[in-house]
Protein backbone atom coordinates (compact mmCIF):
# COMPACT_ATOMS: atom_id res chain seq x y z
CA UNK A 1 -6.43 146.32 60.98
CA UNK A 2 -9.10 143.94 61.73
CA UNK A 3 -11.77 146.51 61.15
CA UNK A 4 -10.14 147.80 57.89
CA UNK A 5 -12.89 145.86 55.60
CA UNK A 6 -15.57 148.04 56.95
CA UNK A 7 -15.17 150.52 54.40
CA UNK A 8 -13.64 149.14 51.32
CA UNK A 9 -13.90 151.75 49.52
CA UNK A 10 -11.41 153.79 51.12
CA UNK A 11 -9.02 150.80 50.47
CA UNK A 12 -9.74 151.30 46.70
CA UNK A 13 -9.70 154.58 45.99
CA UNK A 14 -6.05 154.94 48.14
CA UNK A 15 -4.46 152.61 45.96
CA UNK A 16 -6.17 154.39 42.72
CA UNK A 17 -4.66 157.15 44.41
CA UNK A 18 -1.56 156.15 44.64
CA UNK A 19 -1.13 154.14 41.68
CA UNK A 20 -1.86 157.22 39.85
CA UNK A 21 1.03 159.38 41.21
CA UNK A 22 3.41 157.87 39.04
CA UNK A 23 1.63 154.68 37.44
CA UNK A 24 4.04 152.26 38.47
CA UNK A 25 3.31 148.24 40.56
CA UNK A 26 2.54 148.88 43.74
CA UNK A 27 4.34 146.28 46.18
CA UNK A 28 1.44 144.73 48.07
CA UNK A 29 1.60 141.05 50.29
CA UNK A 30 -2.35 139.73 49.62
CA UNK A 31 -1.38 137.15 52.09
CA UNK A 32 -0.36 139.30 54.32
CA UNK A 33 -2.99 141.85 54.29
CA UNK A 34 -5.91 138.62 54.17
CA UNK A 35 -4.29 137.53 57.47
CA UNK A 36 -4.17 140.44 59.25
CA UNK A 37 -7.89 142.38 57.63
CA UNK A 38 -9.66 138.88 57.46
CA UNK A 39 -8.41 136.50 59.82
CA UNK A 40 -11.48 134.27 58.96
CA UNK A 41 -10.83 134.28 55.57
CA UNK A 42 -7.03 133.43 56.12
CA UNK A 43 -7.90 130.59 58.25
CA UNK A 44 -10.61 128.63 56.74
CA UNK A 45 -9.32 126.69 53.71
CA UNK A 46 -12.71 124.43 53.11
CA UNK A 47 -11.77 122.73 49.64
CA UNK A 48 -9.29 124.72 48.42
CA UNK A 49 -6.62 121.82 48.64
CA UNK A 50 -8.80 119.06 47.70
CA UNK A 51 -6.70 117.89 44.72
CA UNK A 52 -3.00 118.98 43.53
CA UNK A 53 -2.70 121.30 40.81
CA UNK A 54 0.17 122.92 39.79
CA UNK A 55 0.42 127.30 39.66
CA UNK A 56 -2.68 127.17 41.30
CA UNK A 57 -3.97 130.99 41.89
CA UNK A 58 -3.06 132.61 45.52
CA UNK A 59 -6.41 132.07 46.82
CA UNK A 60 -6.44 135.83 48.76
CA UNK A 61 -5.96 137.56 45.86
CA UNK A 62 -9.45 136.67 44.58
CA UNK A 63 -10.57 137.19 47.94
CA UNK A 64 -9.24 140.58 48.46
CA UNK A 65 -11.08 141.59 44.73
CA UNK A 66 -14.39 140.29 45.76
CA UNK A 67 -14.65 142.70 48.24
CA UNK A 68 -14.86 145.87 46.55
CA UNK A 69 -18.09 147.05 45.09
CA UNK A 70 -16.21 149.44 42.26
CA UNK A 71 -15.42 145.66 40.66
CA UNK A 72 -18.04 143.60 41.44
CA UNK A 73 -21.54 143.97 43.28
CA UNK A 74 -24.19 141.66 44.84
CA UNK A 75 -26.03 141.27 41.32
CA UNK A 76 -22.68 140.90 39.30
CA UNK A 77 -22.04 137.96 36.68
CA UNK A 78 -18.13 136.91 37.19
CA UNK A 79 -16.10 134.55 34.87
CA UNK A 80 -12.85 133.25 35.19
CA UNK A 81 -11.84 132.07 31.80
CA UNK A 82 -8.92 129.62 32.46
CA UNK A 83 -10.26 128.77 35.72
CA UNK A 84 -7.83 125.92 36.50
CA UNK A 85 -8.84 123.85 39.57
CA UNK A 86 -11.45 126.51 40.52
CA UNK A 87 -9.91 128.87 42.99
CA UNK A 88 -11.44 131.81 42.13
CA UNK A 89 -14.74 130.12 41.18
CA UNK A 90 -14.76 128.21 44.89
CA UNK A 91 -13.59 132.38 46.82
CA UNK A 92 -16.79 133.96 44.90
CA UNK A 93 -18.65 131.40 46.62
CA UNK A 94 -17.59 131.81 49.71
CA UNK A 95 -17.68 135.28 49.74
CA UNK A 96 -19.83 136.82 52.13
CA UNK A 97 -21.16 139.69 49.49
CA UNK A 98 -22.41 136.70 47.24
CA UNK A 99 -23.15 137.26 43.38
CA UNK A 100 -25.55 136.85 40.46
CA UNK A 101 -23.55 134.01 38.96
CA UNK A 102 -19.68 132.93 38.77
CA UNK A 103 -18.83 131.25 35.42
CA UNK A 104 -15.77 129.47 34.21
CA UNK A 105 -14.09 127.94 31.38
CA UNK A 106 -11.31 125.02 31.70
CA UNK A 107 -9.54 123.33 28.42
CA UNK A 108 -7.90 121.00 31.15
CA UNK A 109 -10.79 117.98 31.96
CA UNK A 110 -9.57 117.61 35.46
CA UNK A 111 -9.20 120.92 35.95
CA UNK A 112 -13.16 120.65 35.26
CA UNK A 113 -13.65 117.76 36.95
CA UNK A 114 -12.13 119.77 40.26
CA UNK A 115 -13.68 122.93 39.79
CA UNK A 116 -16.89 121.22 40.07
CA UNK A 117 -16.30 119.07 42.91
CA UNK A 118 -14.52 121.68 45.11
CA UNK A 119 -17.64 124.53 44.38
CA UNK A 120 -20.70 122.22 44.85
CA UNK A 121 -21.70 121.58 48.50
CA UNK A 122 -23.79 118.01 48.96
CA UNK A 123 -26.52 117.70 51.75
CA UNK A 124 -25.03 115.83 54.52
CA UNK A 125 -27.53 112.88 54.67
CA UNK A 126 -27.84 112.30 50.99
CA UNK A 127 -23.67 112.61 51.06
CA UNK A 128 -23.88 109.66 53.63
CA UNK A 129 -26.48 107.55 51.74
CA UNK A 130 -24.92 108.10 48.45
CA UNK A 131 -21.26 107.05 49.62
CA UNK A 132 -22.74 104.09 51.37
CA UNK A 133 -24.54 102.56 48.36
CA UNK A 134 -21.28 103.32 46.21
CA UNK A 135 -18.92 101.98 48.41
CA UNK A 136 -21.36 98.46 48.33
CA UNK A 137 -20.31 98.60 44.67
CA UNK A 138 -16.83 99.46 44.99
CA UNK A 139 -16.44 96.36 47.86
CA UNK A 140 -18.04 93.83 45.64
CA UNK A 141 -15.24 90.62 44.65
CA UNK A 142 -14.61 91.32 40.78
CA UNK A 143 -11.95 90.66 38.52
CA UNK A 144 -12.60 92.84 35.70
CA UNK A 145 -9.96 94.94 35.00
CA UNK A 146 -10.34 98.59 33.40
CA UNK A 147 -6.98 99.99 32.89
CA UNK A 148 -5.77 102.96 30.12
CA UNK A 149 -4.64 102.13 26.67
CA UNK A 150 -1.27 103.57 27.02
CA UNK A 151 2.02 102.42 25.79
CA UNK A 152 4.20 103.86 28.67
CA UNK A 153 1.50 102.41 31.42
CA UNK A 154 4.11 99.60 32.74
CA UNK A 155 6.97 102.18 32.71
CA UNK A 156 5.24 104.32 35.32
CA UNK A 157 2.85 101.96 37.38
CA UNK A 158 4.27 98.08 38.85
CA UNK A 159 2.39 95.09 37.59
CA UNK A 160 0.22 95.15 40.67
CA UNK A 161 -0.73 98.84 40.62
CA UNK A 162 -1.80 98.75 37.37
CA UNK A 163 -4.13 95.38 38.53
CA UNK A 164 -5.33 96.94 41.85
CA UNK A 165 -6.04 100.40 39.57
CA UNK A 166 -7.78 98.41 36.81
CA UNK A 167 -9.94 96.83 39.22
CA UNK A 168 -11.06 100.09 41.35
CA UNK A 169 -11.56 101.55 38.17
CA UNK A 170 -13.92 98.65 36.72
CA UNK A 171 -16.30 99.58 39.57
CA UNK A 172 -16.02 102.87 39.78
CA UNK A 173 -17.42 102.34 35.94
CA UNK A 174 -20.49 101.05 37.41
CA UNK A 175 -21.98 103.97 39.34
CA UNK A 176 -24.27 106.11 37.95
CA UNK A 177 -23.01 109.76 36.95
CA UNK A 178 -23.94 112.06 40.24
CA UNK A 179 -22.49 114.65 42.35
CA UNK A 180 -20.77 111.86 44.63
CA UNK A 181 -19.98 109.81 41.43
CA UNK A 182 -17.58 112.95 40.91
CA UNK A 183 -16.02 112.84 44.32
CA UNK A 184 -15.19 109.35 43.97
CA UNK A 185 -13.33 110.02 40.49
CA UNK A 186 -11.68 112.62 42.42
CA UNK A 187 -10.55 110.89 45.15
CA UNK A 188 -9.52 108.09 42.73
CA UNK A 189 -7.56 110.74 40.60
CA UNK A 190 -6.16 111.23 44.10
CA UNK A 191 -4.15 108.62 45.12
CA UNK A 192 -2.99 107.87 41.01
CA UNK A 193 0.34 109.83 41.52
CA UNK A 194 0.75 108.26 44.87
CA UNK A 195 0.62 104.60 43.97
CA UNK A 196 3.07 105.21 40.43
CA UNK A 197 6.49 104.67 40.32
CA UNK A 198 6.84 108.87 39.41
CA UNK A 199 8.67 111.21 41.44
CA UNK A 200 5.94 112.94 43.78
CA UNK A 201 8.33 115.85 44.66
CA UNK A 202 8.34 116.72 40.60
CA UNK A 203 4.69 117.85 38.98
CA UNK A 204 5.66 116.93 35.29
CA UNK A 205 5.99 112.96 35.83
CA UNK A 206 10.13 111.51 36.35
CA UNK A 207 10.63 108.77 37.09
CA UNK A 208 11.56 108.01 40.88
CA UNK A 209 15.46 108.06 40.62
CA UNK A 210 16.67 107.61 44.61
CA UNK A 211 20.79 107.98 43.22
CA UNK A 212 20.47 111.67 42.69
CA UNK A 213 19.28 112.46 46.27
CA UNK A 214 23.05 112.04 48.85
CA UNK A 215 23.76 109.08 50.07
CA UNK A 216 22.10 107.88 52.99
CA UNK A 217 19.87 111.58 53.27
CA UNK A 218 16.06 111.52 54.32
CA UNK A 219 15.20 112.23 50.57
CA UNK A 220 17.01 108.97 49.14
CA UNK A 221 15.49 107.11 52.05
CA UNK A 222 12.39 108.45 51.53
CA UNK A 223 12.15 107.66 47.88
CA UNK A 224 13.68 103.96 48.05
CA UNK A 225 10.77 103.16 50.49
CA UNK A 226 8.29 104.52 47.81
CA UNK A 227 9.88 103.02 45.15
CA UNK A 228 9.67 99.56 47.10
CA UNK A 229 6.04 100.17 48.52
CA UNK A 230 4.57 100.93 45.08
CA UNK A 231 5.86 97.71 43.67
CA UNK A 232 2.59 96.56 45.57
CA UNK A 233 0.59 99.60 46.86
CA UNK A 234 -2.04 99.73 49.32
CA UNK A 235 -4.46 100.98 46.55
CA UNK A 236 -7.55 100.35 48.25
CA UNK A 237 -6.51 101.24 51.78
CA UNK A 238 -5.26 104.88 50.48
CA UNK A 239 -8.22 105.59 48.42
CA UNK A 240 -10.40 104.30 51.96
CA UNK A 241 -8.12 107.32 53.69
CA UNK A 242 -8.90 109.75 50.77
CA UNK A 243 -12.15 109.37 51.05
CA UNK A 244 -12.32 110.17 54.53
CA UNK A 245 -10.37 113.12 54.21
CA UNK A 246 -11.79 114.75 51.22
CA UNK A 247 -15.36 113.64 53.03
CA UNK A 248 -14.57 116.19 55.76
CA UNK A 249 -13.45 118.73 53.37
CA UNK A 250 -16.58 118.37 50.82
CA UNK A 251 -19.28 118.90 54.03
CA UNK A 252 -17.26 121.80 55.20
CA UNK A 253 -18.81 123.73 52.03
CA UNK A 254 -22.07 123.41 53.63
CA UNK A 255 -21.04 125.12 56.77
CA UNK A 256 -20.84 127.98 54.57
CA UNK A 257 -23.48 128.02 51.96
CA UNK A 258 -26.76 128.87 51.58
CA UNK A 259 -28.85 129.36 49.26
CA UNK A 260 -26.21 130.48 46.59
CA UNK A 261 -25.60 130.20 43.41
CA UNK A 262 -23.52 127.50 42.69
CA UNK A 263 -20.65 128.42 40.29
CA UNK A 264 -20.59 126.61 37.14
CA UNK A 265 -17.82 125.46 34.19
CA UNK A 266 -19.53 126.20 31.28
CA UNK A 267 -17.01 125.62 28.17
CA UNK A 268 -13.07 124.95 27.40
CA UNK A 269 -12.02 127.60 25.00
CA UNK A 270 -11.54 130.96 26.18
CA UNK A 271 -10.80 132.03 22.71
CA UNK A 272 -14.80 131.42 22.04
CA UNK A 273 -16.83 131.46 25.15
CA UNK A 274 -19.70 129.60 24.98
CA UNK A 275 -22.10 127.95 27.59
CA UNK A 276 -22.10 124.31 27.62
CA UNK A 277 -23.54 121.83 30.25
CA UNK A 278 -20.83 120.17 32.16
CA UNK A 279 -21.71 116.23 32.72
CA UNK A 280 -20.14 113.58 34.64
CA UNK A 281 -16.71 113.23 35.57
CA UNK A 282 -15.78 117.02 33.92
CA UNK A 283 -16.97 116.39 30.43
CA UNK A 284 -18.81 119.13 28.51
CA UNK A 285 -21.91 118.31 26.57
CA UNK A 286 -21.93 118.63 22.52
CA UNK A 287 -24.60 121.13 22.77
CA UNK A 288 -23.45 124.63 23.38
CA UNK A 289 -24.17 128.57 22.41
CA UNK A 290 -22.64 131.26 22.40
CA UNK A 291 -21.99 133.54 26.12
CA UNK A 292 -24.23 136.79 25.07
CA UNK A 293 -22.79 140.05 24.50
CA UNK A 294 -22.01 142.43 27.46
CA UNK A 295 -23.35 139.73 30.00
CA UNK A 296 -20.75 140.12 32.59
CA UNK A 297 -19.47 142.39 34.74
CA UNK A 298 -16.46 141.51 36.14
CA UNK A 299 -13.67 138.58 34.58
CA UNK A 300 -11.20 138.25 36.93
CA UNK A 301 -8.31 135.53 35.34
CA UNK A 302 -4.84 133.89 35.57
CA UNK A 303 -3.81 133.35 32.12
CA UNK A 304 -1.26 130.92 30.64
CA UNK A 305 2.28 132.15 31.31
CA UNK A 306 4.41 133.04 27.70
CA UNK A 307 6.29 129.84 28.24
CA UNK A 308 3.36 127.99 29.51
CA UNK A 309 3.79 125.52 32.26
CA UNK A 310 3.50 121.53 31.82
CA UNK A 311 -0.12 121.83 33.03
CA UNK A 312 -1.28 118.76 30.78
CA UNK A 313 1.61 116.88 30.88
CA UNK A 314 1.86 116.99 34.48
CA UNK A 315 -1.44 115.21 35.31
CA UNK A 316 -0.88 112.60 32.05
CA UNK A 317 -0.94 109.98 34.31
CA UNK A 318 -4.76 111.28 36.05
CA UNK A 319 -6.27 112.16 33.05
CA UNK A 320 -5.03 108.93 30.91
CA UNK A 321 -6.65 106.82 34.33
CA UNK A 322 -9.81 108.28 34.43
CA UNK A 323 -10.45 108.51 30.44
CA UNK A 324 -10.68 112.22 30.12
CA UNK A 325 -8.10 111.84 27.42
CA UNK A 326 -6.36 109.02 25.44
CA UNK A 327 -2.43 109.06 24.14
CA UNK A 328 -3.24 111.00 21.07
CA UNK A 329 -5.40 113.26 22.88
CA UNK A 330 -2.77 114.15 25.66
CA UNK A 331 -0.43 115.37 22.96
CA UNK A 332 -2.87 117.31 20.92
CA UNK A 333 -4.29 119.23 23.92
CA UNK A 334 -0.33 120.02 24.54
CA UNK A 335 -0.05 121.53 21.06
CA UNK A 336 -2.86 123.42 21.29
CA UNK A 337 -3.14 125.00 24.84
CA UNK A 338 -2.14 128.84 25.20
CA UNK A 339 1.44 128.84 25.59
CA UNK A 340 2.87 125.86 24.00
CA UNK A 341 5.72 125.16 23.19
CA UNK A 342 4.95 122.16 20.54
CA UNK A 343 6.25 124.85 17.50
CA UNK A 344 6.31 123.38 13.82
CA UNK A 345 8.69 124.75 10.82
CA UNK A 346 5.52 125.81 9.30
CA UNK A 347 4.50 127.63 12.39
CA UNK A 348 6.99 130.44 11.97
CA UNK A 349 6.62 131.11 8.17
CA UNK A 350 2.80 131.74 9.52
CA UNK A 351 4.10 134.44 12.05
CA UNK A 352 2.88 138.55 10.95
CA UNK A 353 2.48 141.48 12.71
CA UNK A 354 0.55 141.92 16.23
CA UNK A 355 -1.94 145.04 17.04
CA UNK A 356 0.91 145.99 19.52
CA UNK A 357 4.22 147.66 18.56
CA UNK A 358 5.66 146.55 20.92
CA UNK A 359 5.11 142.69 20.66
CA UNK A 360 6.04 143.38 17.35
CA UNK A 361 9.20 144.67 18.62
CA UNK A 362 10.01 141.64 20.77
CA UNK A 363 9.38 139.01 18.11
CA UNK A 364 11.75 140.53 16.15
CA UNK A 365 14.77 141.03 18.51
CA UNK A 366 13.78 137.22 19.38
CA UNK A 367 13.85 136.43 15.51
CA UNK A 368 17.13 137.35 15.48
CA UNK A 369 18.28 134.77 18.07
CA UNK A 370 15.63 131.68 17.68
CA UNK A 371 12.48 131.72 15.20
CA UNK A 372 11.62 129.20 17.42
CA UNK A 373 11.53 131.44 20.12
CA UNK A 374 10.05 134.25 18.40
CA UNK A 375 7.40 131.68 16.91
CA UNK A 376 6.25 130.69 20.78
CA UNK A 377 6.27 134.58 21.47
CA UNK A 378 4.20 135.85 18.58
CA UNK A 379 1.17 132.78 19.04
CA UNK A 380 1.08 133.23 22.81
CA UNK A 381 -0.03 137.40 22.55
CA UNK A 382 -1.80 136.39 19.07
CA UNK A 383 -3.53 134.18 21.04
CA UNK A 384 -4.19 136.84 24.09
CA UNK A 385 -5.33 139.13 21.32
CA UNK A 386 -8.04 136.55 20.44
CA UNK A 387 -9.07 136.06 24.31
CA UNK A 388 -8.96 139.80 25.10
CA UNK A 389 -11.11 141.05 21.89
CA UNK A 390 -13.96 138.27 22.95
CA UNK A 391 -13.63 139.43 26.58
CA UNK A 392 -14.47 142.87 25.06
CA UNK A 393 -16.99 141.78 23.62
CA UNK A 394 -18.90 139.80 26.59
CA UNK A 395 -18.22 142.57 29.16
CA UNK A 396 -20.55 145.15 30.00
CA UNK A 397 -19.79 148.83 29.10
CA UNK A 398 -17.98 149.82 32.38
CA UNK A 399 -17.47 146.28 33.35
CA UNK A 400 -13.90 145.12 35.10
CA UNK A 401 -10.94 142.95 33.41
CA UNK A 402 -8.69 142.02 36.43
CA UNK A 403 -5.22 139.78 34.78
CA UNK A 404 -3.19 137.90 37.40
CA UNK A 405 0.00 137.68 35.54
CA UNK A 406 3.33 136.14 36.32
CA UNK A 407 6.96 137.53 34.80
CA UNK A 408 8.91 135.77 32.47
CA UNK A 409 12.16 135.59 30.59
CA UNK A 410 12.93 135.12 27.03
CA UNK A 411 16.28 134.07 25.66
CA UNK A 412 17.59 134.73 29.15
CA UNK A 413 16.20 138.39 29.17
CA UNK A 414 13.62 139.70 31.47
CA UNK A 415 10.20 140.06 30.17
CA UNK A 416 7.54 142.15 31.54
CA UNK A 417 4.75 140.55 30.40
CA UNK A 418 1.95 142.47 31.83
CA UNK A 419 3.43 145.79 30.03
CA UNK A 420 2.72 143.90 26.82
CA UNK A 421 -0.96 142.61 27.94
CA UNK A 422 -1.86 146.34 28.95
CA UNK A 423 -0.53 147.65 25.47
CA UNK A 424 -2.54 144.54 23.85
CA UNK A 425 -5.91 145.45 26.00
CA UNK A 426 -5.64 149.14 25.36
CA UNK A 427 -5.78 148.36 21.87
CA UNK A 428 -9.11 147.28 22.18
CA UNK A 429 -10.53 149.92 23.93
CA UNK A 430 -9.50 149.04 28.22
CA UNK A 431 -8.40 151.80 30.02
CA UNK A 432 -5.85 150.70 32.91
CA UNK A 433 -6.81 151.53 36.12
CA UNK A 434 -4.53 150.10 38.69
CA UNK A 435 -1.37 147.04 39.06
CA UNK A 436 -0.31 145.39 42.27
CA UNK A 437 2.79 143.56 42.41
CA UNK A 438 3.20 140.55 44.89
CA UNK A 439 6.12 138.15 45.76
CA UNK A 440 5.31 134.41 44.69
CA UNK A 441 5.79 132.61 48.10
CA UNK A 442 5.46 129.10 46.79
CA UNK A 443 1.93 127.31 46.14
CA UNK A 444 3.04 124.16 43.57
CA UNK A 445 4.13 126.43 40.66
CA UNK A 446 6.39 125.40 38.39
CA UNK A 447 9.11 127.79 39.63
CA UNK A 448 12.16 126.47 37.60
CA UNK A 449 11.59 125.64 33.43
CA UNK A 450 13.97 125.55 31.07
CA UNK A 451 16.51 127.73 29.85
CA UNK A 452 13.65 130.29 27.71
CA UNK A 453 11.48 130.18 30.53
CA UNK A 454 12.87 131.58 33.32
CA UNK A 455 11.92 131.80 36.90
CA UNK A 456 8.83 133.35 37.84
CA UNK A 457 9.04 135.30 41.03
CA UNK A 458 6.30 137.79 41.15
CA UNK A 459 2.94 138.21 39.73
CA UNK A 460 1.17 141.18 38.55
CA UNK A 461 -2.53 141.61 39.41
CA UNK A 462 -3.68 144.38 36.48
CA UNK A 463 -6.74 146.34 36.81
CA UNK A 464 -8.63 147.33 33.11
CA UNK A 465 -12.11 148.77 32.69
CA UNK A 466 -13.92 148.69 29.74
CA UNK A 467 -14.50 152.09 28.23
C-alpha cells in the first residue's frame, strides 16, 4: 500500500465513485490509511505537539487532502478559517507538493500566537545567537514583578508561583518582539498550566481536588504531589526544560523546508476575512483590508462544534499570563465566539427564520423544549450562514470547500450536523461532492460536555465545490 500515493487520482475518483452509488459517509480510518500509504508522514510529528490545545484537528486528515490535485495544486491559495493551533496551516507546509500560499484566521490569540510559532522555521545559527542573548536577559537578578490583573489569580496559582511567574514575565517584557521573542512566550505559556494549582488532566481549569480520585490510587497520589510541589514550583527549572525541548522541535522545521512559503494568520473573524499583519506575541495589527474576491482555491476548515467547546475558557489562565486578554476581555471573547453558549433573554426574541428548512425545523422542535436551546441552535447555523456566504464569495469559480465536522446532540437527541451544513452550503450555490466518516480516537477533545452537548464520536470530512 506503500506505493498507493503514486497515482492519487485513482484514490479520488474511487471514492467519488463510490460515494455516488448511494450518497451516503463513507467509513474511512485517515490514521490508518496515513500509516500504512505514508509511513513518513505518519512518523514525523516536527511541531505538531508544541503546545496543548484542545479538539485539535487529526493532523492526517489535512495530509491525506493535500495530496490530491482535483482540490488543490502546486499554485493553489489555501485558507483555513478557524485555524486553531495551526494544524492544517503547519501539514500544507510540510507537504511535499508545496503551494502558492496557506492563509489562516484565529479569533483565539494563542491560537495565533501557536500557529505562528509552530509554521515558521528559524536558521539554526541565528536560533542559537538569538536564544543566547535572551536568555542573558532572562538570567539577570531583578525583582520586578509583572503578574495579570485578575481577581481569581491567588485561587489558581500559590503565593510563590505567582512571584516566580511575575518575575519571568518582567523579563520576558524586555526583549524585543522577534521570531524567538515568540518561542519564548510560547514556551512560557508552556509551563503556566503546569506550575497552577488546576487540574492538568481537565482542559477547562478545576481546581486540583485529590478526594475524588480512590483512596490511596496512582491518580490521588499523583495529584497530592502536584498539589504540594506547586505550592513552590520549579518555575525556572521547567521553563529551562521547555526550552530545550521545544528547541529541538522548532529546528526540526528546517529539516524540511526550503524555500517555501511560509503560512501566515492574517485576521480573527471568519465572518469577514480580511488580511491583517500579525505582530508580536499573536496580535493582529489595526490596519487591515479586505481578502479579494475569488482569491482562493481551496478552504479546507474545522469549524466550531453547535455546542462549542470551552476553547477560551480553557487556556484563561495562558492568555490572562501573557496579556493577550484581560478579565473583561476573556468573557466577551466567550460571548461572542461561534458556538456560545453565553445566551441572553433578548437573544431569543431576536431569533427568525434560517435559509434552510430544515434548521428551521430543528429550532422549532427545540423551541418547544428550551428557547434557550433553540436560541444557541439558531445563532450557531446563522452564524455558519454568515461564514459560508463570505467563503462563497472569496473562492474561485470551481474552487474546493472541504468542512471537518464533528456530531452532536441536542436536548439528548442526535444531531447530524453536517446534513444541516450541506443543506446551508447548497443554498448558496456548493454542489456536494463527497463525505468521509472517521472514528474520533482521542487527540485532547473535549469528549464529554454537558447534558445539550453530547459526546462527539465521529467527524465528518464534507467535500463542496463551488459551482
Amino acid at each position: 500500500m506503500c506505493d498507493i500515493l503514486k497515482n492519487p487520482t485513482l484514490i479520488w475518483d474511487d471514492l467519488l465513485r463510490k460515494y455516488s452509488r448511494n450518497n451516503k459517509p463513507l467509513d474511512f480510518n485517515f490514521r490508518l490509511f496515513t500509516k500504512e500509504a505514508i509511513p513518513s508522514v505518519y512518523k514525523k510529528k516536527y511541531t505538531h505537539f508544541i503546545h496543548r490545545y484542545p479538539g485539535k484537528v487529526l493532523r492526517f486528515i489535512p495530509s491525506f487532502i493535500f495530496r490530491f490535485s482535483d482540490l488543490c495544486q502546486e499554485d493553489s491559495v489555501i485558507l483555513d478559517p478557524f485555524c486553531g493551533s495551526g494544524t492544517i496551516l503547519l501539514e500544507s507546509l510540510l507537504c511535499d507538493n508545496g503551494f502558492g500560499k496557506t492563509f489562516g484566521v484565529e479569533i483565539n490569540p494563542l491560537g495565533r500566537l501557536i500557529s505562528k510559532v509552530k509554521t515558521t522555521p528559524i536558521e539554526t545559527n541565528y536560533f542559537e545567537e538569538e536564544l543566547k542573548k535572551s536568555l542573558v536577559i532572562i538570567n539577570k537578578n531583578s525583582k520586578e514583578i509583572n503578574k495579570p490583573d485578575y481577581s481569581a489569580l491567588g485561587f489558581w496559582f500559590s503565593e510563590q508561583a505567582i512571584k516566580k511567574l511575575g518575575l519571568l514575565k518582567a523579563k520576558l517584557d524586555l526583549l524585543p518582539s522577534t521570531d524567538v521573542t515568540d518561542f519564548f512566550w510560547l514556551t512560557f505559556s508552556n509551563i503556566i498550566r503546569e506550575v497552577s494549582l488546576a487540574d492538568p488532566l481537565v482542559p477547562p481549569p478545576v481546581k486540583i481536588n485529590p478526594t475524588k480520585y480512590e483512596a490511596n490510587s496512582l491518580k490521588q497520589k499523583n495529584s497530592l504531589d502536584l498539589l504540594q510541589r506547586n505550592q513552590n514550583p520549579p518555575v525556572i527549572q521547567l521553563f529551562a526544560q521547555k526550552i530545550e525541548k521545544n528547541k529541538t522541535i522548532v529546528k526540526s522545521l528546517n529539516e524540511k523546508i526550503e524555500h517555501k512559503h511560509v503560512p501566515e494568520v492574517i485576521w480573527n473573524d471568519a465572518r469577514n476575512i480580511r488580511i491583517g499583519r500579525l505582530n508580536g506575541k499573536g496580535r493582529l495589527s489595526e490596519k487591515s483590508r479586505q481578502l479579494r474576491n475569488y482569491s482562493v482555491d481551496l478552504i479546507l476548515t474545522s469549524p466550531p462544534y453547535l455546542s462549542a467547546q470551552k476553547y477560551i475558557r480553557s487556556q484563561k489562565l495562558e492568555l490572562l499570563w501573557l496579556g493577550l486578554l484581560d478579565e473583561n476581555e476573556v468573557r466577551r471573547m466567550e460571548r461572542e465566539i461561534i458556538g456560545t453558549e453565553h445566551i441572553l433573554k433578548k437573544d431569543i426574541a431576536k431569533i427568525e427564520k434560517t435559509k434552510s428548512p430544515s434548521v428551521n425545523n430543528l429550532i422549532n422542535w427545540a423551541m418547544k423544549k428550551s428557547p434557550v436551546v433553540a436560541c444557541k441552535a439558531y445563532k450557531y447555523f446563522k452564524n455558519m450562514e454568515i461564514i459560508i456566504d463570505e467563503f462563497f464569495r472569496i473562492l474561485k469559480s470551481g474552487g474546493h470547500l472541504v468542512f471537518i465536522l464533528g456530531n452532536n446532540s441536542l436536548l439528548h437527541e442526535s444531531i447530524s450536523t453536517y446534513e444541516y451544513i450541506i443543506e446551508v452550503a447548497e443554498f448558496f450555490d456548493f454542489e456536494l461532492k463527497l463525505v468521509l466518516k472517521d472514528k474520533i480516537r482521542g487527540r485532547g477533545m473535549f469528549t464529554k460536555r454537558h447534558n445539550s452537548g453530547g459526546l462527539i464520536t465521529e467527524e465528518y470530512v464534507v467535500v463542496l465545490q463551488k459551482k
